[in-house]
C-alpha atoms as a PDB file:
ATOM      1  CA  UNK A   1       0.000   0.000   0.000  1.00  0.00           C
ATOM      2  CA  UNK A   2       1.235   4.062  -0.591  1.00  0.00           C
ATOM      3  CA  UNK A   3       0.093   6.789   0.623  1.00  0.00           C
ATOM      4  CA  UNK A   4       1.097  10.232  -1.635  1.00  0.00           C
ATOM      5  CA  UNK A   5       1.202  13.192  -0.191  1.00  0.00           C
ATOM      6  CA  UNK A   6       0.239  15.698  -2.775  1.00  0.00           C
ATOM      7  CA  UNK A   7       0.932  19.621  -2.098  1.00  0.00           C
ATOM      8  CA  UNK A   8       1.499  21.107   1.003  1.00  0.00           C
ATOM      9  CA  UNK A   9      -1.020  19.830   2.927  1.00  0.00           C
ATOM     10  CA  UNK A  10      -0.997  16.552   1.842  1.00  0.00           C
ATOM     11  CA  UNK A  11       3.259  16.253   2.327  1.00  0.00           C
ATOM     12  CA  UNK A  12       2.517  17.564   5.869  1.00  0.00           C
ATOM     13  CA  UNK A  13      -0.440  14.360   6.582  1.00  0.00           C
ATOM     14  CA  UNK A  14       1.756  12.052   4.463  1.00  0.00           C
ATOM     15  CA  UNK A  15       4.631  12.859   6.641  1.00  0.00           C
ATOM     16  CA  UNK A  16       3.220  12.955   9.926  1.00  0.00           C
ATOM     17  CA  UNK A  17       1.204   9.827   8.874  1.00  0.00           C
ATOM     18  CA  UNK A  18       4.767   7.584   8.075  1.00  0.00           C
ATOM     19  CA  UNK A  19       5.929   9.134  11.767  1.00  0.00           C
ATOM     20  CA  UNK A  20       3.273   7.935  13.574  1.00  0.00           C
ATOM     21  CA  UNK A  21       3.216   4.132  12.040  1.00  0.00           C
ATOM     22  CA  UNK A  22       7.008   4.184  11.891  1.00  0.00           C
ATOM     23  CA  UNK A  23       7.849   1.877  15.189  1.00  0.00           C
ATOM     24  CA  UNK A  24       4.598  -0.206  13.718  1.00  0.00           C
ATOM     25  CA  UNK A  25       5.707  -3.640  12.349  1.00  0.00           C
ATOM     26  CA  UNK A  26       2.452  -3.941  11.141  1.00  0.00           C
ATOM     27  CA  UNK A  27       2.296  -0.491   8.986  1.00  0.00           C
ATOM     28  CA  UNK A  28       6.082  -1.868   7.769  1.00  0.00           C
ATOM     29  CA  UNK A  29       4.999  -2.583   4.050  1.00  0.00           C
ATOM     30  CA  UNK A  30       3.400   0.726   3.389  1.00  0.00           C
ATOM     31  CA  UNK A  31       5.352   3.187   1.613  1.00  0.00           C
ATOM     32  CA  UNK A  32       4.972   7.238   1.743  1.00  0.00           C
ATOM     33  CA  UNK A  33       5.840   9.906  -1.165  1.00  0.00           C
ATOM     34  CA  UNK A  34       5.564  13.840  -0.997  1.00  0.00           C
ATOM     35  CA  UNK A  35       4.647  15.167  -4.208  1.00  0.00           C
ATOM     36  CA  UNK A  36       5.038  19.040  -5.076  1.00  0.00           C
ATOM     37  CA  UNK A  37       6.174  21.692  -7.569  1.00  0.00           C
ATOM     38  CA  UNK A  38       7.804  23.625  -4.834  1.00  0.00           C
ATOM     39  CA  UNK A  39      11.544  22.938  -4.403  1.00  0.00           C
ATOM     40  CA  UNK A  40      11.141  24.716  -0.824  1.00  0.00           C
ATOM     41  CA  UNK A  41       8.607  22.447   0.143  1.00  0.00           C
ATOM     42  CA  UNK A  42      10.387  18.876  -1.239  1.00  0.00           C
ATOM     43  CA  UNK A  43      13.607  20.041   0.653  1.00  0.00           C
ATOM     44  CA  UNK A  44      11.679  20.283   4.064  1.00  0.00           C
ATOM     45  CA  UNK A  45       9.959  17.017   4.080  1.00  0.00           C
ATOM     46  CA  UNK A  46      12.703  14.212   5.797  1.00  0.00           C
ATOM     47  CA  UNK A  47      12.230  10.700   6.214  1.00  0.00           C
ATOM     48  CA  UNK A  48      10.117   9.741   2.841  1.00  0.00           C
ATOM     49  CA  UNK A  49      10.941   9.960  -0.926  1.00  0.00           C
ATOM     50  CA  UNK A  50       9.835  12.764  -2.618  1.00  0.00           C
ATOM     51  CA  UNK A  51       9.122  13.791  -6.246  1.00  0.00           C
ATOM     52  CA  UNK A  52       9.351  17.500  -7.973  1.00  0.00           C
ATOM     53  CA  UNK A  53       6.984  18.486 -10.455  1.00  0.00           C
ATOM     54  CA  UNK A  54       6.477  20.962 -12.712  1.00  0.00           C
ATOM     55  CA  UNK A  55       3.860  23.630 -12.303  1.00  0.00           C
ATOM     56  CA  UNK A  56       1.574  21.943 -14.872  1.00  0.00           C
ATOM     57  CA  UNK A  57       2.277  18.485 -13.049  1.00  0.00           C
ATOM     58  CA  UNK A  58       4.314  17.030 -15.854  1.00  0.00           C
ATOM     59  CA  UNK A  59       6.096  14.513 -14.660  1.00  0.00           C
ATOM     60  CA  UNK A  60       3.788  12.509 -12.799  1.00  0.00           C
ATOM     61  CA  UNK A  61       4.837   9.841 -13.962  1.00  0.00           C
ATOM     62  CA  UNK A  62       7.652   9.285 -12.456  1.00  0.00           C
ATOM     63  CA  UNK A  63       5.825   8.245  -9.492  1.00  0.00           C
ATOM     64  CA  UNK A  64       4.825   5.229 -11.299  1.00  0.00           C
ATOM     65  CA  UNK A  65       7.771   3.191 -10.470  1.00  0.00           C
ATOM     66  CA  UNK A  66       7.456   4.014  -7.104  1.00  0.00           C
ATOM     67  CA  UNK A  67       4.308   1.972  -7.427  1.00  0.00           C
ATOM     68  CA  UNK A  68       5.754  -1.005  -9.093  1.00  0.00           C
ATOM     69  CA  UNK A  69       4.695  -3.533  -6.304  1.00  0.00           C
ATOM     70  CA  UNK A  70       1.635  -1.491  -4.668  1.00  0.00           C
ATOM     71  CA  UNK A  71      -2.124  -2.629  -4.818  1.00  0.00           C
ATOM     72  CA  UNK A  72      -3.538   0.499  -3.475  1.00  0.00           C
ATOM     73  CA  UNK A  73      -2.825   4.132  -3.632  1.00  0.00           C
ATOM     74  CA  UNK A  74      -3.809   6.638  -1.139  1.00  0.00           C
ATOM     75  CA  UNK A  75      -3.919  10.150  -2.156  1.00  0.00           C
ATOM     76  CA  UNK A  76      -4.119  12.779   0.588  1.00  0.00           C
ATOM     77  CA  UNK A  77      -4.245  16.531  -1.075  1.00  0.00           C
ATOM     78  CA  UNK A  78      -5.526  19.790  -0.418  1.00  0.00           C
ATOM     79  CA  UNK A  79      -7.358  20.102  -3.915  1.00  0.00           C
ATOM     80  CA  UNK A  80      -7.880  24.145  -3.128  1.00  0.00           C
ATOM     81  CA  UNK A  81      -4.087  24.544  -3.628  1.00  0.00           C
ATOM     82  CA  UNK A  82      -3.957  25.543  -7.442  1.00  0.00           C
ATOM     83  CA  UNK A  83      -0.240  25.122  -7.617  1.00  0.00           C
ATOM     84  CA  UNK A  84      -0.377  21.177  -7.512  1.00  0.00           C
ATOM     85  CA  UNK A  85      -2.966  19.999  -5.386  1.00  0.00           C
ATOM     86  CA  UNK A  86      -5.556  21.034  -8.393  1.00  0.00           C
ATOM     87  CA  UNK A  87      -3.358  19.816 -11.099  1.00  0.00           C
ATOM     88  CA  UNK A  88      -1.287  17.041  -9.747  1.00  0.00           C
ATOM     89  CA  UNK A  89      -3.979  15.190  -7.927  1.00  0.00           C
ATOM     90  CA  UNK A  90      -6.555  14.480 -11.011  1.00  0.00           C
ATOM     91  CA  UNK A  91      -3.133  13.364 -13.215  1.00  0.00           C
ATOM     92  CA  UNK A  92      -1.777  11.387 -10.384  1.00  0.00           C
ATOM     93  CA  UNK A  93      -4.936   9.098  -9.286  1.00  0.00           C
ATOM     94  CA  UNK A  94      -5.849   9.134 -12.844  1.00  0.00           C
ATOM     95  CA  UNK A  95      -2.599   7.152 -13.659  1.00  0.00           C
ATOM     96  CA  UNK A  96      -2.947   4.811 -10.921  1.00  0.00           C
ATOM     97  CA  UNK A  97      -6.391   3.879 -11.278  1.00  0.00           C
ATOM     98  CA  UNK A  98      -4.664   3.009 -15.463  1.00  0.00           C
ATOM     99  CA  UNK A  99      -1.975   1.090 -13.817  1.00  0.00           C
ATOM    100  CA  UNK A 100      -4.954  -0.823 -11.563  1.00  0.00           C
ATOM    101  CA  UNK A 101      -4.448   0.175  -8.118  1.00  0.00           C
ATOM    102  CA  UNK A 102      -7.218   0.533  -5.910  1.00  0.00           C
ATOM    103  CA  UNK A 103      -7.016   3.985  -5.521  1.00  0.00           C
ATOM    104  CA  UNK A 104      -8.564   6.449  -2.989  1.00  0.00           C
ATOM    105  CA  UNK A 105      -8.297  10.122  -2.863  1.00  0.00           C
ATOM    106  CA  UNK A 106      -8.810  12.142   0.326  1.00  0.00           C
ATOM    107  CA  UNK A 107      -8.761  16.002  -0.556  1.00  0.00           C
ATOM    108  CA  UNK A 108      -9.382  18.649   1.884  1.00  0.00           C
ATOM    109  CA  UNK A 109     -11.639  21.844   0.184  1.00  0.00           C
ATOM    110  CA  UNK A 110     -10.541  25.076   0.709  1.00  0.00           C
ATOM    111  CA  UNK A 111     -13.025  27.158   3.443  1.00  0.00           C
ATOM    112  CA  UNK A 112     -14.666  29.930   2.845  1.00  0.00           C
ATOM    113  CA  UNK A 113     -12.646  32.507   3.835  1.00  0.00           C
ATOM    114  CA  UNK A 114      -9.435  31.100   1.997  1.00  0.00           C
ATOM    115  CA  UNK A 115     -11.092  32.972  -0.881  1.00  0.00           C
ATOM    116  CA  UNK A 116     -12.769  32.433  -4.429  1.00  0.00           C
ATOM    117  CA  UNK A 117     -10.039  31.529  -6.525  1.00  0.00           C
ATOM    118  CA  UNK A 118      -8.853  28.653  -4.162  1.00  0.00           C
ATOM    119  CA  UNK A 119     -12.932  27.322  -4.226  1.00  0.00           C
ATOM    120  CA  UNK A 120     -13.266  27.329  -7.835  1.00  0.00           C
ATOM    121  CA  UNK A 121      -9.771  25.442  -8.211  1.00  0.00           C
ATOM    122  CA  UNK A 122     -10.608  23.019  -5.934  1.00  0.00           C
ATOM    123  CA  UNK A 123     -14.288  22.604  -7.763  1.00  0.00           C
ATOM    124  CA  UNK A 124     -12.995  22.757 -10.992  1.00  0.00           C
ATOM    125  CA  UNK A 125     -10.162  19.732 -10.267  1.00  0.00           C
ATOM    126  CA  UNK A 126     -13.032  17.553  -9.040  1.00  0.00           C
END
């Protein structure tokens, strides 16, 4: 099983997430990936592999590999961030669901008060 981490949000659950089932012998065969198109971001997550995009999330597939073994894929995103979340999100579940992996998304909406571009990126994405 994997669980992505996909903009800042979802690197920060992903992350937290592998530290908490870390000393788990039972959580040992899952696997954890931050995904983002901020170098700043990539560099701070430690502990777990982690994968650079482009703005317009080409390169997504380079996940793939990382999946070579995996049965499911867990996505956790905040889908309100338009510089991945939005973009990446879609292109990454839409590969792994191709590739046959039970695949579940868990994406956070923006609130109200984040503002009206971040709703209408997050609606348009889903």
């Amino acid at each position: 099983m994997a669980i992505a981490g996909v903009g800042v949000a979802g690197c920060r659950l992903a992350q937290h997430h592998q530290l908490s089932v870390a000393a788990s012998l039972k959580m040992s065969h899952m696997r954890h990936l931050a995904v983002h198109t901020d170098r700043d971001t990539i560099t701070r997550i430690q502990g777990m592999p982690a994968i650079l995009l482009n703005a317009d999330a080409w390169g997504v597939a380079a996940v793939m590999p990382w999946l070579a073994d995996c049965k499911a894929l867990y996505v956790l995103a905040d889908i309100g961030d338009w510089r991945v979340g939005s973009i990446a999100t879609p292109a990454l579940v839409r590969l792994a669901r191709e590739a046959g992996l039970h695949t579940v998304a868990l994406v956070g909406m923006p609130f109200e008060w984040e503002g009206e571009r971040r709703s209408t990126a997050a609606l348009h994405a889903l």
